[in-house]
PDB file of N, CA and C in Angstrom:
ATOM      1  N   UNK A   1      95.763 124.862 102.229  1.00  0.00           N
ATOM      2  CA  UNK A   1      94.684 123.946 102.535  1.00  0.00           C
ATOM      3  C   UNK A   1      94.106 123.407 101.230  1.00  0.00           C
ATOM      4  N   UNK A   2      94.031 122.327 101.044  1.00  0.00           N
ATOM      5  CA  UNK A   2      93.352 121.513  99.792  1.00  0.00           C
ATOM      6  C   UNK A   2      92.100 121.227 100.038  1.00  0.00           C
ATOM      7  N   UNK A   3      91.010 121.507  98.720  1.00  0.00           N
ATOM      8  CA  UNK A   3      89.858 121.348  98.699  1.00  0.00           C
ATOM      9  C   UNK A   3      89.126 120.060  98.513  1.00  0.00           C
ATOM     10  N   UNK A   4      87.775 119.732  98.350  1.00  0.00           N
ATOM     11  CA  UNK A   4      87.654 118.321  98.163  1.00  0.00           C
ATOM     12  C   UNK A   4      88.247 118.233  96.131  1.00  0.00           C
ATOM     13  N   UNK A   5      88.260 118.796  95.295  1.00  0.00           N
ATOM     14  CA  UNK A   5      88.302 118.689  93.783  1.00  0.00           C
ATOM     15  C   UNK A   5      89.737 118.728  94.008  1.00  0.00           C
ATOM     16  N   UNK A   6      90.722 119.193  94.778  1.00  0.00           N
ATOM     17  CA  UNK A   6      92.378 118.676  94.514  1.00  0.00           C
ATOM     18  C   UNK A   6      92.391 117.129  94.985  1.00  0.00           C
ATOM     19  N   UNK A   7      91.666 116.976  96.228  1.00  0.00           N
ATOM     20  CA  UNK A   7      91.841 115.640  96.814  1.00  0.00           C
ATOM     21  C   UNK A   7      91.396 114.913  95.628  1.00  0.00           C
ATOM     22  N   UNK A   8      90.070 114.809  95.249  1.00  0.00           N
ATOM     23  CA  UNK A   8      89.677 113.769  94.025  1.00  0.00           C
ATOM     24  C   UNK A   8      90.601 113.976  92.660  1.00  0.00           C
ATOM     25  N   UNK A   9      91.321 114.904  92.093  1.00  0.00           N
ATOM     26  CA  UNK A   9      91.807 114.752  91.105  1.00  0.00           C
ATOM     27  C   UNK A   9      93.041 114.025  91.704  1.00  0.00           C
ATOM     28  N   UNK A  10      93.422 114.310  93.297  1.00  0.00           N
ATOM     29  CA  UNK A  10      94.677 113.445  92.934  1.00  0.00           C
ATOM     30  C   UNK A  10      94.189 112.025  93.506  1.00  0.00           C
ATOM     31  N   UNK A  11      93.485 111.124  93.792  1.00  0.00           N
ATOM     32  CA  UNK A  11      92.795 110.265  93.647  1.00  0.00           C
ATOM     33  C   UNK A  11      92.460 109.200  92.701  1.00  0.00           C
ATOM     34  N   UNK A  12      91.733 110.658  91.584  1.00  0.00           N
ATOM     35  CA  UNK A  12      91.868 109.909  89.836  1.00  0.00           C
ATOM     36  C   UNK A  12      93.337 110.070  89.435  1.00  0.00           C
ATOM     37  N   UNK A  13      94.135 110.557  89.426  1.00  0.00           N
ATOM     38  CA  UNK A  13      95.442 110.453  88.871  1.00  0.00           C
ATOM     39  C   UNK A  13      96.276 108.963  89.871  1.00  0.00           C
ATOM     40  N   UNK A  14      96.167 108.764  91.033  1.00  0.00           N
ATOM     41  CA  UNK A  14      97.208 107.519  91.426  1.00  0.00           C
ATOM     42  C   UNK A  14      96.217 106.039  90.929  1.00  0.00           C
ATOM     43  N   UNK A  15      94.585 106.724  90.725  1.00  0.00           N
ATOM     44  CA  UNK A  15      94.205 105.715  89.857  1.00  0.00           C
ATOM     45  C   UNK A  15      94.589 105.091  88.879  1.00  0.00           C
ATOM     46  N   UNK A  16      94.220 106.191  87.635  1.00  0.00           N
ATOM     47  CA  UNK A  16      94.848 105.995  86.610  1.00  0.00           C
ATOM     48  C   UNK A  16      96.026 105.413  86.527  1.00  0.00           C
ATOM     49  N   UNK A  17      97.175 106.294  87.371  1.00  0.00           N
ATOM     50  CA  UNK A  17      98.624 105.261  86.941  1.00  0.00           C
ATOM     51  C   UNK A  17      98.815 104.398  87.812  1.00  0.00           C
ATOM     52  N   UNK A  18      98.002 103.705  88.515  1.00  0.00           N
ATOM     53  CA  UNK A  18      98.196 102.215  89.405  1.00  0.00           C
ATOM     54  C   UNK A  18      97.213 101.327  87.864  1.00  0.00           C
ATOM     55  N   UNK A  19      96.460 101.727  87.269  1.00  0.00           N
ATOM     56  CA  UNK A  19      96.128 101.227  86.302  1.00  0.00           C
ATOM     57  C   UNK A  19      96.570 100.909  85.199  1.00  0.00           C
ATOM     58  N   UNK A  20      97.061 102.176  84.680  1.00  0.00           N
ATOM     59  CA  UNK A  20      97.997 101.679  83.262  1.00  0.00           C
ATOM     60  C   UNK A  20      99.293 101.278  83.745  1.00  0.00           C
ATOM     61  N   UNK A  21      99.890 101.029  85.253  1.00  0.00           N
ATOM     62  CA  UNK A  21     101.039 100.352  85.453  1.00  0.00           C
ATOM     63  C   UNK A  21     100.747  98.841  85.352  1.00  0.00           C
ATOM     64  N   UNK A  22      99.623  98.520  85.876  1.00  0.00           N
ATOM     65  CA  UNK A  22      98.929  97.351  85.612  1.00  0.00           C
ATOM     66  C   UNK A  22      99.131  96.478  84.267  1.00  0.00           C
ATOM     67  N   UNK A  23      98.286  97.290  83.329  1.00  0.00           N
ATOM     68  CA  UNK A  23      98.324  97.222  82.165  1.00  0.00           C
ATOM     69  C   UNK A  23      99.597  96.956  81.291  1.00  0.00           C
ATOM     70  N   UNK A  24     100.180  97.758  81.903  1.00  0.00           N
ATOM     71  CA  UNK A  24     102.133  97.512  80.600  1.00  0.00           C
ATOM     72  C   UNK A  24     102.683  96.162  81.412  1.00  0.00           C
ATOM     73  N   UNK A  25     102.549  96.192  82.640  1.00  0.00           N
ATOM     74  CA  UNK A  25     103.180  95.113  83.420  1.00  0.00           C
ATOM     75  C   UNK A  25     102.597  93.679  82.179  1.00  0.00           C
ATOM     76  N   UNK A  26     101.062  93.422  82.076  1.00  0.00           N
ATOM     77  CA  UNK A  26     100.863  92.478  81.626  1.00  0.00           C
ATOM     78  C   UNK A  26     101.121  92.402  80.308  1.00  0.00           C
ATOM     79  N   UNK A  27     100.895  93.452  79.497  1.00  0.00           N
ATOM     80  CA  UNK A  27     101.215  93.444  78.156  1.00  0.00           C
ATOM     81  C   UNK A  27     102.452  93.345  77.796  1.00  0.00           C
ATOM     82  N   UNK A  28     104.000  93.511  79.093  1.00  0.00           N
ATOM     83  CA  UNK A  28     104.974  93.132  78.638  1.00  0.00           C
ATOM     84  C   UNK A  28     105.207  91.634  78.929  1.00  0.00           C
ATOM     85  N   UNK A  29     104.530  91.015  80.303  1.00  0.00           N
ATOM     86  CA  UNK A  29     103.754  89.869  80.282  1.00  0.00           C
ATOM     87  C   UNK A  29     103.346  89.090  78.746  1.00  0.00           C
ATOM     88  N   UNK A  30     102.621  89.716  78.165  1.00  0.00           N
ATOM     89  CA  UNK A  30     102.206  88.833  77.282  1.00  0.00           C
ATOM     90  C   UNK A  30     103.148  89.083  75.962  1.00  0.00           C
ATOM     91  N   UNK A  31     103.860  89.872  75.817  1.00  0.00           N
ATOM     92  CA  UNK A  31     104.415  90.110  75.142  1.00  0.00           C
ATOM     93  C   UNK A  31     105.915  88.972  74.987  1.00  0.00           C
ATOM     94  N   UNK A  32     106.393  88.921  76.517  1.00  0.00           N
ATOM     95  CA  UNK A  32     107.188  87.848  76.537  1.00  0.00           C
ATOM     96  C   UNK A  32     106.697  86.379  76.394  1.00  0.00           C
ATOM     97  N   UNK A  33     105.888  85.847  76.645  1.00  0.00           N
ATOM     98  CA  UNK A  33     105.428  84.569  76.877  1.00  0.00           C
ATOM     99  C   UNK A  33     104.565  84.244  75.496  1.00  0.00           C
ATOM    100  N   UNK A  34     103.870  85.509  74.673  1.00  0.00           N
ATOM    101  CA  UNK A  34     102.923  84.950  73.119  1.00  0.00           C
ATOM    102  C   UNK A  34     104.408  85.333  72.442  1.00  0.00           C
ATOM    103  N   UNK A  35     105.462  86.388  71.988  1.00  0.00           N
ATOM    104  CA  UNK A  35     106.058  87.291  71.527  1.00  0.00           C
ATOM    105  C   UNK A  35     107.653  86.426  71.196  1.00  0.00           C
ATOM    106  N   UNK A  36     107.938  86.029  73.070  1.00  0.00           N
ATOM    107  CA  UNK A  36     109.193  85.406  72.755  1.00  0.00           C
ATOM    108  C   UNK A  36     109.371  83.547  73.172  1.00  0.00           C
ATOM    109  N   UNK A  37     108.194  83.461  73.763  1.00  0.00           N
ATOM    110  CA  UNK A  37     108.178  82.162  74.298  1.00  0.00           C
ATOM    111  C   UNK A  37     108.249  82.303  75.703  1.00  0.00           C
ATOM    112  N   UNK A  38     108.501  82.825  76.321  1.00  0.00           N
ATOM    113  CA  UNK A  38     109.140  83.109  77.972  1.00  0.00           C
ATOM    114  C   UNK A  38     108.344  83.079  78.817  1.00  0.00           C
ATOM    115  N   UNK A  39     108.290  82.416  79.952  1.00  0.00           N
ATOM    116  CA  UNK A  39     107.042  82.347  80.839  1.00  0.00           C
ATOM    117  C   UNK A  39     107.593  83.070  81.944  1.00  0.00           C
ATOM    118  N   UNK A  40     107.243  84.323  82.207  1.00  0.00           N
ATOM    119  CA  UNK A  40     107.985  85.590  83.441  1.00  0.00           C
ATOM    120  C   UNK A  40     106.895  85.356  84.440  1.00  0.00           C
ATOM    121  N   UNK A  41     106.885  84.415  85.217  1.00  0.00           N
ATOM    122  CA  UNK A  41     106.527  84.173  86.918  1.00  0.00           C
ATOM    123  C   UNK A  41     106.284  85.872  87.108  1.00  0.00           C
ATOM    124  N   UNK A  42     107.363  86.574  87.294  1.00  0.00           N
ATOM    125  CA  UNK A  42     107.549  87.860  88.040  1.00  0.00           C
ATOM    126  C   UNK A  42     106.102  88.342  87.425  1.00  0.00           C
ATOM    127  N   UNK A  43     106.760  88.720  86.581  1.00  0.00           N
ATOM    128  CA  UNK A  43     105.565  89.772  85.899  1.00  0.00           C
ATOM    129  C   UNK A  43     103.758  89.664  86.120  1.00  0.00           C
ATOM    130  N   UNK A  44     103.981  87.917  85.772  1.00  0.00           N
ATOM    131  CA  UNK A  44     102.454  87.515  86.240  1.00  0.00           C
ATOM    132  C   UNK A  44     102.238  88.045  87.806  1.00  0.00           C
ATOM    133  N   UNK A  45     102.845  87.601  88.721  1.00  0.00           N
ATOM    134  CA  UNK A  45     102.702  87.736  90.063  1.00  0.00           C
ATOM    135  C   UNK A  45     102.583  89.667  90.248  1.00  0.00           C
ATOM    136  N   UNK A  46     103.374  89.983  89.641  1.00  0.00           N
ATOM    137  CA  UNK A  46     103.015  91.540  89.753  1.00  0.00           C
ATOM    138  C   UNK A  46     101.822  91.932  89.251  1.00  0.00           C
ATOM    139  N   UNK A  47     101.610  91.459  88.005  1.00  0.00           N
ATOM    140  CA  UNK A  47     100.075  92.015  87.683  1.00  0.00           C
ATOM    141  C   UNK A  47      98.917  91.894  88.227  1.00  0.00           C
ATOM    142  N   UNK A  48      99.085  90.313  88.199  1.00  0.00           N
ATOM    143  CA  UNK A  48      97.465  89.591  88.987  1.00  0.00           C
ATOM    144  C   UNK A  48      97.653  90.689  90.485  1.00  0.00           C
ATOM    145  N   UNK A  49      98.563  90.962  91.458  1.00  0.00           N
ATOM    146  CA  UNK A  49      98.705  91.188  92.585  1.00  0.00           C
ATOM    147  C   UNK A  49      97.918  92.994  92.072  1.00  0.00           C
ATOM    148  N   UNK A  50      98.386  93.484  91.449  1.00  0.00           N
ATOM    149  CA  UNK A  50      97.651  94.938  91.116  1.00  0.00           C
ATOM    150  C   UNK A  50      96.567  94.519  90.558  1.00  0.00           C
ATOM    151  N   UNK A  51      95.775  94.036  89.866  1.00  0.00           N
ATOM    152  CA  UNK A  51      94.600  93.806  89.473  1.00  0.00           C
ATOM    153  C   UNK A  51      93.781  93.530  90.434  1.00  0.00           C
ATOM    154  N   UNK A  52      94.680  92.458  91.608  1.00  0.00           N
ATOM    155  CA  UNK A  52      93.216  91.811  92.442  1.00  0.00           C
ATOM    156  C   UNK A  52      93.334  93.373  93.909  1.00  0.00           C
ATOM    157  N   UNK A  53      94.725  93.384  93.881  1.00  0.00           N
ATOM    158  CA  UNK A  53      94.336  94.850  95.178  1.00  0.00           C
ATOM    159  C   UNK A  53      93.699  96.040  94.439  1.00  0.00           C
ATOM    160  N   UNK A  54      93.576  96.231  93.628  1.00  0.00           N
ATOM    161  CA  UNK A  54      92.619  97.520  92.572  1.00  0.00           C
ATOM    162  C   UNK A  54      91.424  97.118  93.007  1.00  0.00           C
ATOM    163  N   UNK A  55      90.384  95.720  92.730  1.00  0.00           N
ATOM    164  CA  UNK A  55      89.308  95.186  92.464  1.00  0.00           C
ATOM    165  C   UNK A  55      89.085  95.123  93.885  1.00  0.00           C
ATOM    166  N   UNK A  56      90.059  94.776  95.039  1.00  0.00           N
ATOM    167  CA  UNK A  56      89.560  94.445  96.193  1.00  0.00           C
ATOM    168  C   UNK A  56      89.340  95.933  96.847  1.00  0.00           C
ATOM    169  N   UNK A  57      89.995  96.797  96.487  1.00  0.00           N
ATOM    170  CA  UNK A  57      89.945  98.079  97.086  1.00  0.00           C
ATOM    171  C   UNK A  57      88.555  98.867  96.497  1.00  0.00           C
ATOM    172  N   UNK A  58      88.230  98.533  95.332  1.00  0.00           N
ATOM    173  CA  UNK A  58      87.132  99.086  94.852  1.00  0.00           C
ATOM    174  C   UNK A  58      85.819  98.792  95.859  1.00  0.00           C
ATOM    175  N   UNK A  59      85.888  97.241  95.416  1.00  0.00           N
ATOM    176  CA  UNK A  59      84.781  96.580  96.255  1.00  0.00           C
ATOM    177  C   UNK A  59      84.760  97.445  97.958  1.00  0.00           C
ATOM    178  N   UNK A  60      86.076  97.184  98.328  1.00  0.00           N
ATOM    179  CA  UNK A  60      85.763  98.058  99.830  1.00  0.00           C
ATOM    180  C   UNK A  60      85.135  99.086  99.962  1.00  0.00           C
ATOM    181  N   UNK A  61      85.526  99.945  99.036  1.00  0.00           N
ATOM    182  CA  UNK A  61      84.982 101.475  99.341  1.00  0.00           C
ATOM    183  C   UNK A  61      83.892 101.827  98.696  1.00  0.00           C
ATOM    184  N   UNK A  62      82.888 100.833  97.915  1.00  0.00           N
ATOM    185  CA  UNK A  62      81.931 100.252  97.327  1.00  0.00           C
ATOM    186  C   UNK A  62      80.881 100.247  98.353  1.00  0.00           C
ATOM    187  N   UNK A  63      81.711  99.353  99.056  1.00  0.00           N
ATOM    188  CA  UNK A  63      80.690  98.670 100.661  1.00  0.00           C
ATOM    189  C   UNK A  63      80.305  99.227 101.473  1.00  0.00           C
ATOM    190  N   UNK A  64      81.557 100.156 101.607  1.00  0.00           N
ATOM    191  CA  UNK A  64      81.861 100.854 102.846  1.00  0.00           C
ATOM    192  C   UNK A  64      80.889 102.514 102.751  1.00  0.00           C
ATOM    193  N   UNK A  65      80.597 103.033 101.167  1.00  0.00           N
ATOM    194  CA  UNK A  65      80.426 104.148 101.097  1.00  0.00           C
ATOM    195  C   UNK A  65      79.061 104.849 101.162  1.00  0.00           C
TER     196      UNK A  65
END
């Protein structure tokens, strides 16, 4: 049986790495497009899409709590 402090650490942990997946996504993002010239559609569309479901999920459970 899991307590409420396993539930929240694993909580902050799929945080964290839905975050810094975020993060490398764009920085390899910017890395191609300032770095090599390359404009990667993909990458943008992946990031903005984790940034705005992070921000929208926050706000929910913000509202909701």
């Amino acid at each position: 049986m899991m307590d409420e402090r396993a539930v929240l650490h694993r909580y902050k942990s799929t945080s964290h790495a839905g975050v810094s997946c975020a993060l490398m996504v764009m920085g390899w993002f910017a890395y191609q497009y300032y770095g090599q010239g390359v404009f990667r559609k993909d990458l943008l569309i992946i990031g903005a899409a984790t940034a705005v479901i992070k921000v929208a999920s926050l706000v929910w459970y913000r509202w909701r709590d």
